[in-house]
C-alpha atoms as a PDB file:
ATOM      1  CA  UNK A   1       0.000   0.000   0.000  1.00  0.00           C
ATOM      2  CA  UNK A   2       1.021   3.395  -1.016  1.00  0.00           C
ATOM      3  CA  UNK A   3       1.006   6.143   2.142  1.00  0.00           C
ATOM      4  CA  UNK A   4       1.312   9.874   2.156  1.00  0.00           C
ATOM      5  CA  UNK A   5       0.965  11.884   4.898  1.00  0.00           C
ATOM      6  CA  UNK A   6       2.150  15.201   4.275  1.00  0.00           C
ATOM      7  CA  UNK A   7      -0.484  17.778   2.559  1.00  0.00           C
ATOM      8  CA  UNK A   8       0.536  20.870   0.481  1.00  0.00           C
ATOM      9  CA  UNK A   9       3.525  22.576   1.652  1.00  0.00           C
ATOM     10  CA  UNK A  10       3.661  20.200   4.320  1.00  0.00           C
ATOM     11  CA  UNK A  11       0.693  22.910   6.099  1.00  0.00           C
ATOM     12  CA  UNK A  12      -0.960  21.612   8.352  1.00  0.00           C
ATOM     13  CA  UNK A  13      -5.163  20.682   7.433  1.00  0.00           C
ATOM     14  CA  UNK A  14      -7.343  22.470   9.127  1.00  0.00           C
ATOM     15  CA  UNK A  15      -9.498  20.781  12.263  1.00  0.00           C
ATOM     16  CA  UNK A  16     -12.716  20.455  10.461  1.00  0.00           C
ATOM     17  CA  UNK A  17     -11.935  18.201   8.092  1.00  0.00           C
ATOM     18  CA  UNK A  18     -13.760  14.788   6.928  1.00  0.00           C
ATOM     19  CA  UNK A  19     -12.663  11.748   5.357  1.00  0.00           C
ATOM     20  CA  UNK A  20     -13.347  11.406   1.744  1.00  0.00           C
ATOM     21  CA  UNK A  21     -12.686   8.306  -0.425  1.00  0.00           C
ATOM     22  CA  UNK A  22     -11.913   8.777  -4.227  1.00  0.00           C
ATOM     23  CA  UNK A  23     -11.559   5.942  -6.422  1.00  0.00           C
ATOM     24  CA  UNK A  24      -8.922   6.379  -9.863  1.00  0.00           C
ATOM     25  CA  UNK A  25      -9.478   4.464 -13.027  1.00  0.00           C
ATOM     26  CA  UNK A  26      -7.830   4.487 -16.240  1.00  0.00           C
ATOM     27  CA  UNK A  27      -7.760   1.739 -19.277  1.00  0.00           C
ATOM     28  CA  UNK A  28      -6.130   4.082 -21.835  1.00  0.00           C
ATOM     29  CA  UNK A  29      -3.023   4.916 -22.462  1.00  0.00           C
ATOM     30  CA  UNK A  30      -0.140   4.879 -19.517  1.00  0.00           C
ATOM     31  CA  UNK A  31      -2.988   3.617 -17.350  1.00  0.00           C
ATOM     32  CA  UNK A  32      -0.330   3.678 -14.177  1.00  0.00           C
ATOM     33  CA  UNK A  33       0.874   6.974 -15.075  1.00  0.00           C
ATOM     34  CA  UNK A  34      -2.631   8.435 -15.066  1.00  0.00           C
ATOM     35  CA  UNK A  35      -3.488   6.896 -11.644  1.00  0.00           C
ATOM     36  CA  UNK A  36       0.060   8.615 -10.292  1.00  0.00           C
ATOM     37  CA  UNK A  37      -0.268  11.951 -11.717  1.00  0.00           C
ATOM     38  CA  UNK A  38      -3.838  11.720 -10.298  1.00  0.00           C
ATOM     39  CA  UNK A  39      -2.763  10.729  -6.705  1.00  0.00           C
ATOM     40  CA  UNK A  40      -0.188  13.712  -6.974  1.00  0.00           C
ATOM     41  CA  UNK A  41      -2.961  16.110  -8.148  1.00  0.00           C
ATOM     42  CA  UNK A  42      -5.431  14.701  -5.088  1.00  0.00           C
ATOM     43  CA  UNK A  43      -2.342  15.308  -2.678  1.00  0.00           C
ATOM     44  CA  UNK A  44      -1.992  19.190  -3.567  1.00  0.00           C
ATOM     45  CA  UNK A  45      -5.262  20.139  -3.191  1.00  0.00           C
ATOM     46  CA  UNK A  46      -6.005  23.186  -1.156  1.00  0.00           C
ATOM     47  CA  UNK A  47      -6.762  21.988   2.620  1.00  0.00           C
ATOM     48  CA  UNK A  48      -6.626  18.513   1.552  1.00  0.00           C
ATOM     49  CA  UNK A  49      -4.244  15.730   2.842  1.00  0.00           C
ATOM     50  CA  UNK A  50      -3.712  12.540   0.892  1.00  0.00           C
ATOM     51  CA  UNK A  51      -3.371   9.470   3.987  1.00  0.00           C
ATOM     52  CA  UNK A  52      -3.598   6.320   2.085  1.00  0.00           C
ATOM     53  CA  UNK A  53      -3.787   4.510  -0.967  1.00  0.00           C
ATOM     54  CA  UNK A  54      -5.066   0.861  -1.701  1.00  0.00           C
ATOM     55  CA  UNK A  55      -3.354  -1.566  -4.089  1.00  0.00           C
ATOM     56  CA  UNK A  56      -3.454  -1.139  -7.563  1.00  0.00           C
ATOM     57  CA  UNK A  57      -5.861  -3.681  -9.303  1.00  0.00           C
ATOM     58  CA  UNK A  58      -6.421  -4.420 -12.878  1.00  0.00           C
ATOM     59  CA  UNK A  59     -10.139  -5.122 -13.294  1.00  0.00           C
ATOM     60  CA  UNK A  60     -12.104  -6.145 -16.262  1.00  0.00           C
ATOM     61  CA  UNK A  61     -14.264  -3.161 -17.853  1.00  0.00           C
ATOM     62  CA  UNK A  62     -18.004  -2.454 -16.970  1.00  0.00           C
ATOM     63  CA  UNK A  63     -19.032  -0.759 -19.717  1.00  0.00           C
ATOM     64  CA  UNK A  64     -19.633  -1.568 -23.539  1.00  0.00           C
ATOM     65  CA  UNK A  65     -17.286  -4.424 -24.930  1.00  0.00           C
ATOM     66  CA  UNK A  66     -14.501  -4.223 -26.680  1.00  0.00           C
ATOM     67  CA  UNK A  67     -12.309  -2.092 -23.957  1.00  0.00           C
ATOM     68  CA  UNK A  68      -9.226  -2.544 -22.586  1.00  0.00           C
ATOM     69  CA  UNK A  69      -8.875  -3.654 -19.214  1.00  0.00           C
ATOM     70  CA  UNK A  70      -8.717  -0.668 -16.332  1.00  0.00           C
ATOM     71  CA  UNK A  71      -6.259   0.146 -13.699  1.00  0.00           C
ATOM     72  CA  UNK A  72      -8.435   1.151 -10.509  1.00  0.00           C
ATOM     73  CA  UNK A  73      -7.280   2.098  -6.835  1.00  0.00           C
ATOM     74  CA  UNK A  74      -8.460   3.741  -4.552  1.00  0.00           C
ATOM     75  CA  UNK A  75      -7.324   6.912  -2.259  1.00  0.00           C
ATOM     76  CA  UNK A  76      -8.175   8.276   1.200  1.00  0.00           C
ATOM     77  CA  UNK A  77      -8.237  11.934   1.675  1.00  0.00           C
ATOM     78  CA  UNK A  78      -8.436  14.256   4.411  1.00  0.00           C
ATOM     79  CA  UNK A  79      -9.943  17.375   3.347  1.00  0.00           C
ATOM     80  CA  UNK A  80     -11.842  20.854   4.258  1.00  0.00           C
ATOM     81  CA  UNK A  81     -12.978  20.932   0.616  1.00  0.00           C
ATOM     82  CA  UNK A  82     -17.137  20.397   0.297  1.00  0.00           C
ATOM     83  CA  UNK A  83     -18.122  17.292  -2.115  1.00  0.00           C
ATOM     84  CA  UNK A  84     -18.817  19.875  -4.354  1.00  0.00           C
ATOM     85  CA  UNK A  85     -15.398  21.588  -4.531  1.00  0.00           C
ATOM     86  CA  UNK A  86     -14.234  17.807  -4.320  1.00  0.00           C
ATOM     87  CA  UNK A  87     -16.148  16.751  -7.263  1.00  0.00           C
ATOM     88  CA  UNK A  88     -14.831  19.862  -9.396  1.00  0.00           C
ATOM     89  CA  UNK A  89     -11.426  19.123  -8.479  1.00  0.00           C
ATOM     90  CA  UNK A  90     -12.342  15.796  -9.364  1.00  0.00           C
ATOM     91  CA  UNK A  91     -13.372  16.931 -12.660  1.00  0.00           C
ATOM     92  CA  UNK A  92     -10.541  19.202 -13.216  1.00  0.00           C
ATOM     93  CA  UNK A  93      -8.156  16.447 -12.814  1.00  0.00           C
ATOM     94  CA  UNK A  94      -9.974  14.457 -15.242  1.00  0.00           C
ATOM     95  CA  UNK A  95      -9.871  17.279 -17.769  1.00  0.00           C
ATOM     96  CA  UNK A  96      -6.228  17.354 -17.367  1.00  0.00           C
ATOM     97  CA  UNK A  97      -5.684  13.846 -18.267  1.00  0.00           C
ATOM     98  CA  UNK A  98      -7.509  14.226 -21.413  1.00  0.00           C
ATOM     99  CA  UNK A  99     -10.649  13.113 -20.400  1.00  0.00           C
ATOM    100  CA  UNK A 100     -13.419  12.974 -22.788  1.00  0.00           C
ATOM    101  CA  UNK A 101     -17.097  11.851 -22.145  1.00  0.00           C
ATOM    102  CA  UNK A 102     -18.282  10.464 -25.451  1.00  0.00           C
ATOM    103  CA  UNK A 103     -19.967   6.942 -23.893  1.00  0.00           C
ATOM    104  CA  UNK A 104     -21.190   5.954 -20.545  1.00  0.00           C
ATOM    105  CA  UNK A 105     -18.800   3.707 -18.566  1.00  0.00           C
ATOM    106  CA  UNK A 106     -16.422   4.183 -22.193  1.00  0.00           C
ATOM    107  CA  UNK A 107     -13.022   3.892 -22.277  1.00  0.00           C
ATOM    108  CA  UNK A 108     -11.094   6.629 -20.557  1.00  0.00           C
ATOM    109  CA  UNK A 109      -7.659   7.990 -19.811  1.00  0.00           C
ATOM    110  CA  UNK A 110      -8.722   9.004 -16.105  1.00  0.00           C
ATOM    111  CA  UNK A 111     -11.595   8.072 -14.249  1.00  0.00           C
ATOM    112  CA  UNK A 112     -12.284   9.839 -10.435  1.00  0.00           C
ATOM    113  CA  UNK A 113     -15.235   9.286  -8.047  1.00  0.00           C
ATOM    114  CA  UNK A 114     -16.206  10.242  -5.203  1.00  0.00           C
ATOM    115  CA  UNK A 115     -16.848   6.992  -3.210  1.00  0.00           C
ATOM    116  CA  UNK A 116     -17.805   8.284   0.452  1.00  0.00           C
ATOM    117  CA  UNK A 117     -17.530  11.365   1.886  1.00  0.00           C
ATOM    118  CA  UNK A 118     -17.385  11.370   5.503  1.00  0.00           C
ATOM    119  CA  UNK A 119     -21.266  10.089   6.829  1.00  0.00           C
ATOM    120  CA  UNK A 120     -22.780  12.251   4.259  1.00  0.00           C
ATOM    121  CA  UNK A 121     -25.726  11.227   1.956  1.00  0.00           C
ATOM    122  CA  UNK A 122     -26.170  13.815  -0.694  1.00  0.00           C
ATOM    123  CA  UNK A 123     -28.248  13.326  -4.043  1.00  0.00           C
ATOM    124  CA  UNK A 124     -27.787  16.159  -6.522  1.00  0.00           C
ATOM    125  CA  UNK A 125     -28.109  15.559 -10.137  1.00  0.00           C
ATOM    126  CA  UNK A 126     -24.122  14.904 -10.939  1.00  0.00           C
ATOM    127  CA  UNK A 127     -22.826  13.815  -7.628  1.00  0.00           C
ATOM    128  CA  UNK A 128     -24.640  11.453  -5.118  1.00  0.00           C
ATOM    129  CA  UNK A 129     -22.524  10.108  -2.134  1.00  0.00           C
ATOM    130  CA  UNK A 130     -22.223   7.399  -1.091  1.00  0.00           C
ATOM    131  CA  UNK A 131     -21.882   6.404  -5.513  1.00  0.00           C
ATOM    132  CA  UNK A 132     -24.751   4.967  -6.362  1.00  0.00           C
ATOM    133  CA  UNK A 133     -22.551   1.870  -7.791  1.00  0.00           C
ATOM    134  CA  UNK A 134     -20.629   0.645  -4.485  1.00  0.00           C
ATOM    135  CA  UNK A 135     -22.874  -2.239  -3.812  1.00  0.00           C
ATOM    136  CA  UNK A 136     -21.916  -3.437  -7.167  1.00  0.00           C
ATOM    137  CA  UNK A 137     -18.522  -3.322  -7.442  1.00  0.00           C
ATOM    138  CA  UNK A 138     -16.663  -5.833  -5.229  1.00  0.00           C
ATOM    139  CA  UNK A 139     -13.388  -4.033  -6.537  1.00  0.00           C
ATOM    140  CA  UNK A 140     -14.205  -0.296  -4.620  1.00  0.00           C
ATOM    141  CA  UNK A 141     -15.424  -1.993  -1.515  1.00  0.00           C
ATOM    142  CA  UNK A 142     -11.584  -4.660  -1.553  1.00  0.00           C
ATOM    143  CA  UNK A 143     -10.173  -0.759  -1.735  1.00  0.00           C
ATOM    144  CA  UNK A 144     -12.695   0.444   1.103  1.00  0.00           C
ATOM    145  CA  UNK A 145     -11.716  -2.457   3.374  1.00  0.00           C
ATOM    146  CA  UNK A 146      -8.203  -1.949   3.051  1.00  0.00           C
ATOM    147  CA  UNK A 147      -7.989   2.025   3.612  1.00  0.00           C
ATOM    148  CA  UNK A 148     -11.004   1.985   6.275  1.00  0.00           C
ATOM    149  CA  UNK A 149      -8.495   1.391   9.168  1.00  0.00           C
ATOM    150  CA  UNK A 150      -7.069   4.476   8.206  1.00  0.00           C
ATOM    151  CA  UNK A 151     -10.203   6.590   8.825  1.00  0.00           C
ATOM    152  CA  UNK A 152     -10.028   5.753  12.240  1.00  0.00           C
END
């Protein structure tokens, strides 16, 4: 397992903070390259502290046949950030990658969710927490499992 626990600058995060866990996916391209530069990016956001990282797993795609196989892992954060500000981070990131949404669950160079944030249940039209798809993906809950220990 990967650990960091230093946040930007090595500054300290501020007290009210929650846990937020933020899965990575890739299947094109330098799929372990993505997944790094995306763990960097996650670990110099403002007020945000990456703790942990799971293994890296290579997982058979969900989405239309014919893809490539992903790269998926997930990361624990401790952040100040809202899900909101989170989520556009998120996004961000993704855009940096060269991300492009052409087909749902399609192949992509960087994939980010936002798996749990803290106890919070949201539902807004782009970002529900916890993901709607946790229950059915035995990959993201392996991840869970191993970095819950760290949330403690």
């Amino acid at each position: 397992m990967w650990k960091w626990w230093s946040s930007v600058s090595d500054a300290p995060v501020p007290a009210a903070t929650e846990w937020a866990f933020v899965a990575l996916g890739s299947n094109l391209g330098d799929r372990a390259g993505y997944l790094a530069r995306a763990r960097g990016a996650l670990a110099l956001l403002p007020r945000t502290a990456l703790v942990a990282a799971s293994a890296v797993e290579e997982t058979a795609p969900l989405g239309p046949p014919g893809q490539p196989p992903y790269l998926n892992q997930m990361v624990l954060l401790r952040t100040a950030l809202s899900p909101r500000q989170l989520l556009d981070a998120c996004l961000a990131i993704e855009q940096g990658a060269g991300r492009t949404r052409r087909a749902r669950w399609g192949s992509r160079t960087l994939d980010l969710d936002i798996v749990r944030f803290g106890e919070r249940r949201l539902h807004e039209a782009d970002l529900t927490v916890p993901h709607p798809e946790l229950p059915n993906r035995a990959f993201w809950q392996r991840e869970l499992a191993e970095l819950e220990p760290y949330a403690r």
